[in-house]
PDB file of N, CA and C in Angstrom:
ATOM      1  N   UNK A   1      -7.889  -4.435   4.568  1.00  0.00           N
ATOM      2  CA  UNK A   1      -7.698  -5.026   3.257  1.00  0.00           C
ATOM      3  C   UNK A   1      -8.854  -4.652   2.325  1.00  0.00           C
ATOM      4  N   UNK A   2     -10.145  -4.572   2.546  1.00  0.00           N
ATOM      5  CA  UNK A   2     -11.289  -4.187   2.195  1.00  0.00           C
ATOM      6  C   UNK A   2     -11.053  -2.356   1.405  1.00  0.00           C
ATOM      7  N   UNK A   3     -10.610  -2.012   2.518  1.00  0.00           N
ATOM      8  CA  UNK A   3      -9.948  -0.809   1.089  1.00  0.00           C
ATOM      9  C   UNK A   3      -9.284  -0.792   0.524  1.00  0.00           C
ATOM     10  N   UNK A   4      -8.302  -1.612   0.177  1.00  0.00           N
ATOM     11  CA  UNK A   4      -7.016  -1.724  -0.581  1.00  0.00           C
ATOM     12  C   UNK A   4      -8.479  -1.978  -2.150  1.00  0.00           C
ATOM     13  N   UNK A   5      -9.256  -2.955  -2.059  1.00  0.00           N
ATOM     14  CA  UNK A   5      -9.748  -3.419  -3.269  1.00  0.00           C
ATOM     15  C   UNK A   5     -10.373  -1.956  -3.822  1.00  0.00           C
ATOM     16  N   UNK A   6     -11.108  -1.208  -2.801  1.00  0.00           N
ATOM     17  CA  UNK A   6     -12.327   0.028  -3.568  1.00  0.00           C
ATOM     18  C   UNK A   6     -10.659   0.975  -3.889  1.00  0.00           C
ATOM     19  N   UNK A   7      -9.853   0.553  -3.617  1.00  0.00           N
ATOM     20  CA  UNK A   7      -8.608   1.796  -4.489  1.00  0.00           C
ATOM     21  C   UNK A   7      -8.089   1.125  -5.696  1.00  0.00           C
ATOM     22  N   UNK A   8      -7.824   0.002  -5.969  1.00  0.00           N
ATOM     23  CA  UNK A   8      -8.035  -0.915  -6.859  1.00  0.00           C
ATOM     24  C   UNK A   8      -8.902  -0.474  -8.031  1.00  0.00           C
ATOM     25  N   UNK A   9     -10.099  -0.461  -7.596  1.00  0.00           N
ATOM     26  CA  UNK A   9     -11.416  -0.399  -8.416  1.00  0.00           C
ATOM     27  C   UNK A   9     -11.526   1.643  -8.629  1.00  0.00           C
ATOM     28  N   UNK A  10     -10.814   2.074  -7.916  1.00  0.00           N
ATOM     29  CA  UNK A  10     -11.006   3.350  -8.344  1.00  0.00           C
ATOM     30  C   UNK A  10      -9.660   3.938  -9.066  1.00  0.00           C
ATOM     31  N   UNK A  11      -8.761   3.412  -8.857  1.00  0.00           N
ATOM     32  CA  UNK A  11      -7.649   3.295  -9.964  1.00  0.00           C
ATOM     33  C   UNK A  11      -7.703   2.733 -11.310  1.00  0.00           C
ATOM     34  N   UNK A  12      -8.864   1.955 -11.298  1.00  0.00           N
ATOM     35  CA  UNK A  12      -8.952   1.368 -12.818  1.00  0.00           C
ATOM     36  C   UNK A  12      -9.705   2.221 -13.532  1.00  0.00           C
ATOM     37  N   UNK A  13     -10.296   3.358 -12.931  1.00  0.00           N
ATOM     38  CA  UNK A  13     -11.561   4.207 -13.954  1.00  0.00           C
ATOM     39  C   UNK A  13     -10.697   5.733 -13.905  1.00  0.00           C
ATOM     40  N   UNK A  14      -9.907   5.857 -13.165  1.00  0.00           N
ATOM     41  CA  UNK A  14      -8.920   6.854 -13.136  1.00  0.00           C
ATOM     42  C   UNK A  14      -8.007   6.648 -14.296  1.00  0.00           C
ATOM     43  N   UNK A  15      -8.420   7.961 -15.360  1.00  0.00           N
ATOM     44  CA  UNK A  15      -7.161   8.388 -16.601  1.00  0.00           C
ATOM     45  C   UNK A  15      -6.142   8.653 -16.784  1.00  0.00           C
ATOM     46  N   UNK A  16      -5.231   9.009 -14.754  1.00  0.00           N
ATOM     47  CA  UNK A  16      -4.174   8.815 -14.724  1.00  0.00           C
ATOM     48  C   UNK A  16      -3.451   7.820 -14.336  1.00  0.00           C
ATOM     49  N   UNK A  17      -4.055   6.571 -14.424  1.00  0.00           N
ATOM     50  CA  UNK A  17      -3.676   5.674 -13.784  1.00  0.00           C
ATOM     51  C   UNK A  17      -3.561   4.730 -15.306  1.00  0.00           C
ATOM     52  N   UNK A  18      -2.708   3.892 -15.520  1.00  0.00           N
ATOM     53  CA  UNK A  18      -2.966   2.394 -16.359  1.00  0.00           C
ATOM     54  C   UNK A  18      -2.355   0.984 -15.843  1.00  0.00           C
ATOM     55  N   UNK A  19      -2.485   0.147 -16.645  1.00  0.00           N
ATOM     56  CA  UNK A  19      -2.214  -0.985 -15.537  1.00  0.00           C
ATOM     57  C   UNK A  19      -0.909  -1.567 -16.644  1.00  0.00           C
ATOM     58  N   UNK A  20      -0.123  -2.154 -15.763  1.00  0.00           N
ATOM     59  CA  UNK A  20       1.085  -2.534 -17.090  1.00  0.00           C
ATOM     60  C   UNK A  20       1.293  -4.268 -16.116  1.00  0.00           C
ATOM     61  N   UNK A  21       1.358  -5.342 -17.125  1.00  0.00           N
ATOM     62  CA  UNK A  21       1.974  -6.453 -16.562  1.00  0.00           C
ATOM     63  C   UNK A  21       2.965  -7.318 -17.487  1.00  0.00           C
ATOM     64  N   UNK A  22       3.034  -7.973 -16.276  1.00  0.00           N
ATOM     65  CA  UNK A  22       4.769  -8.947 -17.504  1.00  0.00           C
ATOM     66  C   UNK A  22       5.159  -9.764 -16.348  1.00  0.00           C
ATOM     67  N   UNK A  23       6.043 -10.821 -17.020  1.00  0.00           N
ATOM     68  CA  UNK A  23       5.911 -11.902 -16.243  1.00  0.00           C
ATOM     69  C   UNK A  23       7.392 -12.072 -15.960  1.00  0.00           C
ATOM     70  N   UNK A  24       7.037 -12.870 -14.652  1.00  0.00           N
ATOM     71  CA  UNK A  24       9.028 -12.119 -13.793  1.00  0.00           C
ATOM     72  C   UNK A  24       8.922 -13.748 -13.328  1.00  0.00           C
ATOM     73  N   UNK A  25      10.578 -13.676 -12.902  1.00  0.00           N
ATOM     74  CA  UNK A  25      11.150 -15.169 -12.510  1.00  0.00           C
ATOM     75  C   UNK A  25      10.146 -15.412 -11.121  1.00  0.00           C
ATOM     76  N   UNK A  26       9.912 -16.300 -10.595  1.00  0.00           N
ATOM     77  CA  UNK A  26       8.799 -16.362  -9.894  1.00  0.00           C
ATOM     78  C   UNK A  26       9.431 -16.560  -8.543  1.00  0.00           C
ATOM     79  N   UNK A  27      10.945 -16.708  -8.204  1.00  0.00           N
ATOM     80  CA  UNK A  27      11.574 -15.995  -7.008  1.00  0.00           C
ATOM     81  C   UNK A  27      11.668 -14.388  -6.844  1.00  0.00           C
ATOM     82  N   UNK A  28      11.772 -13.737  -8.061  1.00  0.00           N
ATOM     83  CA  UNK A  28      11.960 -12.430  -7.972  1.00  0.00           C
ATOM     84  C   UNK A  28      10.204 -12.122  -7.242  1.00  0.00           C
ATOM     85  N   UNK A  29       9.082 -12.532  -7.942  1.00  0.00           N
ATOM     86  CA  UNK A  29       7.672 -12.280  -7.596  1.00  0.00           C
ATOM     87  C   UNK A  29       7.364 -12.410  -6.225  1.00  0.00           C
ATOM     88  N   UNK A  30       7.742 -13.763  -5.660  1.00  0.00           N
ATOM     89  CA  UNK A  30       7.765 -13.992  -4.582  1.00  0.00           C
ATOM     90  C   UNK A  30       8.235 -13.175  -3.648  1.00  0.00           C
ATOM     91  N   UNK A  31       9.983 -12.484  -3.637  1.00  0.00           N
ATOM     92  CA  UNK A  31      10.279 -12.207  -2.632  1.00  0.00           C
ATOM     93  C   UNK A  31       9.657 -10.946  -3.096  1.00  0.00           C
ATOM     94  N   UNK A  32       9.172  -9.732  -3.872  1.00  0.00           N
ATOM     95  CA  UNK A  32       8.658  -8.826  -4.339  1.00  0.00           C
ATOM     96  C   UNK A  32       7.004  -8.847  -3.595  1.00  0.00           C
ATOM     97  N   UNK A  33       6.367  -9.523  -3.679  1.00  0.00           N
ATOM     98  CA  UNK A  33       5.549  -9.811  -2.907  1.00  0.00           C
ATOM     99  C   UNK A  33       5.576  -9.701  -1.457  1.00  0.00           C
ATOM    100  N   UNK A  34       6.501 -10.239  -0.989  1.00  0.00           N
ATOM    101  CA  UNK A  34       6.648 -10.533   0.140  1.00  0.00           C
ATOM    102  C   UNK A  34       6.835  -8.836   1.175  1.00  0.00           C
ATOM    103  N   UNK A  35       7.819  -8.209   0.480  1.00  0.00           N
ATOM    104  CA  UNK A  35       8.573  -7.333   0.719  1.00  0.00           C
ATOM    105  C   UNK A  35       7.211  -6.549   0.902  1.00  0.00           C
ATOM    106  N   UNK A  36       6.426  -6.335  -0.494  1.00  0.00           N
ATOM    107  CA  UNK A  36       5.456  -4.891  -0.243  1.00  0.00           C
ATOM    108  C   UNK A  36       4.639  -5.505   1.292  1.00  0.00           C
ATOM    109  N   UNK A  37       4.354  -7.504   1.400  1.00  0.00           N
ATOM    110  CA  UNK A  37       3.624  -7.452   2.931  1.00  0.00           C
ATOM    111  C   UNK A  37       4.296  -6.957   3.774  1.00  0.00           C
ATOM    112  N   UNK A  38       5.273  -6.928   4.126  1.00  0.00           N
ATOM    113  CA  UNK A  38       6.231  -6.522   5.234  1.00  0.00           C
ATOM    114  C   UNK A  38       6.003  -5.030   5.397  1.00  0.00           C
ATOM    115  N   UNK A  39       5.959  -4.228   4.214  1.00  0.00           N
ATOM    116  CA  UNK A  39       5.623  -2.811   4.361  1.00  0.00           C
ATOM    117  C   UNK A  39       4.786  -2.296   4.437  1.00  0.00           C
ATOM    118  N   UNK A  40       3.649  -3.374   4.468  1.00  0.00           N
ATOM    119  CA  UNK A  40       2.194  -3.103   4.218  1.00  0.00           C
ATOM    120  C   UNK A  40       1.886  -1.592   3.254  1.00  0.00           C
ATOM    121  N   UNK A  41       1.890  -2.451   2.296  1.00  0.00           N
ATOM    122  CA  UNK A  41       1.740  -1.282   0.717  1.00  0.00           C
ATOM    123  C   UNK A  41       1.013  -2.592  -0.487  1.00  0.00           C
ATOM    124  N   UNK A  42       0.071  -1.947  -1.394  1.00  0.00           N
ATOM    125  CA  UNK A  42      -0.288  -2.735  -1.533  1.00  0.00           C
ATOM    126  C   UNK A  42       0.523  -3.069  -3.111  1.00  0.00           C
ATOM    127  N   UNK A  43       0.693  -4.289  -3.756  1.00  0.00           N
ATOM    128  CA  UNK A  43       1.541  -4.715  -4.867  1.00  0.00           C
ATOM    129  C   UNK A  43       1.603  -3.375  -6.141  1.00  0.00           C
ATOM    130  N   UNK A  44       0.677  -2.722  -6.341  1.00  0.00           N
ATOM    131  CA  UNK A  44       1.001  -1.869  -6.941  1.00  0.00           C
ATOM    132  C   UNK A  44       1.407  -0.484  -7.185  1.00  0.00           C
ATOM    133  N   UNK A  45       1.484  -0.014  -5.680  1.00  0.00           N
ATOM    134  CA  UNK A  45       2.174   0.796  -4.674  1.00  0.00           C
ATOM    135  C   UNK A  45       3.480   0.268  -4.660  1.00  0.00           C
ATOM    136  N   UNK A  46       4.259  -1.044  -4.466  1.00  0.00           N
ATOM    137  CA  UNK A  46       5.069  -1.480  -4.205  1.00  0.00           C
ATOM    138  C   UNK A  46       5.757  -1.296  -6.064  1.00  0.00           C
ATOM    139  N   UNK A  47       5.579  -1.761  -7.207  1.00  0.00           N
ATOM    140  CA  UNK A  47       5.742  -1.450  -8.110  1.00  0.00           C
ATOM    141  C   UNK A  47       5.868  -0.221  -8.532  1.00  0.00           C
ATOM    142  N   UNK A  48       5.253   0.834  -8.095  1.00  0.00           N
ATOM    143  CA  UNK A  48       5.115   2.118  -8.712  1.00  0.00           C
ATOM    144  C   UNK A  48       6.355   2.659  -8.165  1.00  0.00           C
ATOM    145  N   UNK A  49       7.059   2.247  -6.663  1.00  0.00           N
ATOM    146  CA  UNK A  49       7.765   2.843  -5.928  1.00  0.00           C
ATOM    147  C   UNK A  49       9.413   2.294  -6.939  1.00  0.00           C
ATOM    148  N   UNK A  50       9.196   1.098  -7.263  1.00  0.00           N
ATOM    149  CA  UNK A  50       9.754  -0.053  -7.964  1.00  0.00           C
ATOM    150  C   UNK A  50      10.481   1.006  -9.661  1.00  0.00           C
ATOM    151  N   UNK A  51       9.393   0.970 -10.103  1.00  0.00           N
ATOM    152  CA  UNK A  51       9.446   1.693 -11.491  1.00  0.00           C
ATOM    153  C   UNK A  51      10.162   2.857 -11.295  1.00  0.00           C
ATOM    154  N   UNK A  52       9.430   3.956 -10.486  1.00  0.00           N
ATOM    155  CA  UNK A  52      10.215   4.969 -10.058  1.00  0.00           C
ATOM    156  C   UNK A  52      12.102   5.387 -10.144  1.00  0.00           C
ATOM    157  N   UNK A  53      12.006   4.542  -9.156  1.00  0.00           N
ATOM    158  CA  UNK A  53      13.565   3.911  -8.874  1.00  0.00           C
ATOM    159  C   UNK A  53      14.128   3.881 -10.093  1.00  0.00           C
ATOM    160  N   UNK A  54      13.849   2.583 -10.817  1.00  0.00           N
ATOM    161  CA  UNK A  54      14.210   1.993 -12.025  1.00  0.00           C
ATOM    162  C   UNK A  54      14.763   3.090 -13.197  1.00  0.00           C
ATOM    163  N   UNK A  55      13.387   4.135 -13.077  1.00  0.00           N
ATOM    164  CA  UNK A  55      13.788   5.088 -14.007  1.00  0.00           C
ATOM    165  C   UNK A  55      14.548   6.228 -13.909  1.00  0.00           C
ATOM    166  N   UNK A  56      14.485   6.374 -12.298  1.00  0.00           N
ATOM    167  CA  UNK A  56      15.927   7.606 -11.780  1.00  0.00           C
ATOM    168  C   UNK A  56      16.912   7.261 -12.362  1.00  0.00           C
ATOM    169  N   UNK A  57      17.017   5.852 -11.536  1.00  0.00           N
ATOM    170  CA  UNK A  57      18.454   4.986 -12.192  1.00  0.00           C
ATOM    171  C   UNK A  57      19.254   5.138 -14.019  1.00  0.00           C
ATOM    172  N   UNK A  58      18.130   4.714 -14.573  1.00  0.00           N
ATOM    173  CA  UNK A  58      18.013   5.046 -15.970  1.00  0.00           C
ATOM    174  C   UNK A  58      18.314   6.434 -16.781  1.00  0.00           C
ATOM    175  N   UNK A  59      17.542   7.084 -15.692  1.00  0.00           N
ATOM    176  CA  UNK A  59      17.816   8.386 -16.343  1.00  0.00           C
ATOM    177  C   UNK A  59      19.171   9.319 -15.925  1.00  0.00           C
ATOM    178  N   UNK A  60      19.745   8.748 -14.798  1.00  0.00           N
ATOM    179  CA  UNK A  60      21.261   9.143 -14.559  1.00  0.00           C
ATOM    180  C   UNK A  60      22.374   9.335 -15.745  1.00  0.00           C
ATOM    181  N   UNK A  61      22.546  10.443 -16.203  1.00  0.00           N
ATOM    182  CA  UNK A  61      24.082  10.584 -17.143  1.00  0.00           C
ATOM    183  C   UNK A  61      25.235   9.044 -16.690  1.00  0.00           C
ATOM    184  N   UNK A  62      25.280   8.722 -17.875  1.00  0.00           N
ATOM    185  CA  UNK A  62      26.312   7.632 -17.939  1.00  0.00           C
ATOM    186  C   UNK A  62      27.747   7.958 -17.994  1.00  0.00           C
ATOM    187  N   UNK A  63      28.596   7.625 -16.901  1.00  0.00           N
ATOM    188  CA  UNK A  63      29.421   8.203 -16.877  1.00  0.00           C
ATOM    189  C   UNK A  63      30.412   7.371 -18.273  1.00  0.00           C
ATOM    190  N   UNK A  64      31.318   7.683 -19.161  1.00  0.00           N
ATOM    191  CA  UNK A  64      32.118   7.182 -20.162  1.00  0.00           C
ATOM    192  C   UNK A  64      33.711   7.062 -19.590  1.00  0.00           C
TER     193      UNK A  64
END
């Protein structure tokens, strides 16, 4: 766990990195939480994988 924080702290001085937050139903947080422990990844690893997704999805041609 002790390195999860010095990647933390070296992601915040890193120019490719930024930090984005917003506030979610607090079952969604929870089980979101929960999920990255189970995979052992740390919450913003678990988000990035999250976003990712989100934006494949997004960026898929809509079918009419």
């Amino acid at each position: 766990m002790e390195n999860n924080y010095l990647d933390v702290a070296a992601k915040r001085n890193d120019p490719d990195y930024m930090q984005i937050a917003g506030d979610v139903k607090k079952d969604i947080g929870l089980r979101f939480k929960a999920a990255c422990t189970l995979k052992e990844i740390s919450l913003g690893e678990g988000l990035e994988q999250a976003l990712k997704a989100w934006l494949e999805q997004d960026e898929q041609p809509r079918a009419k």
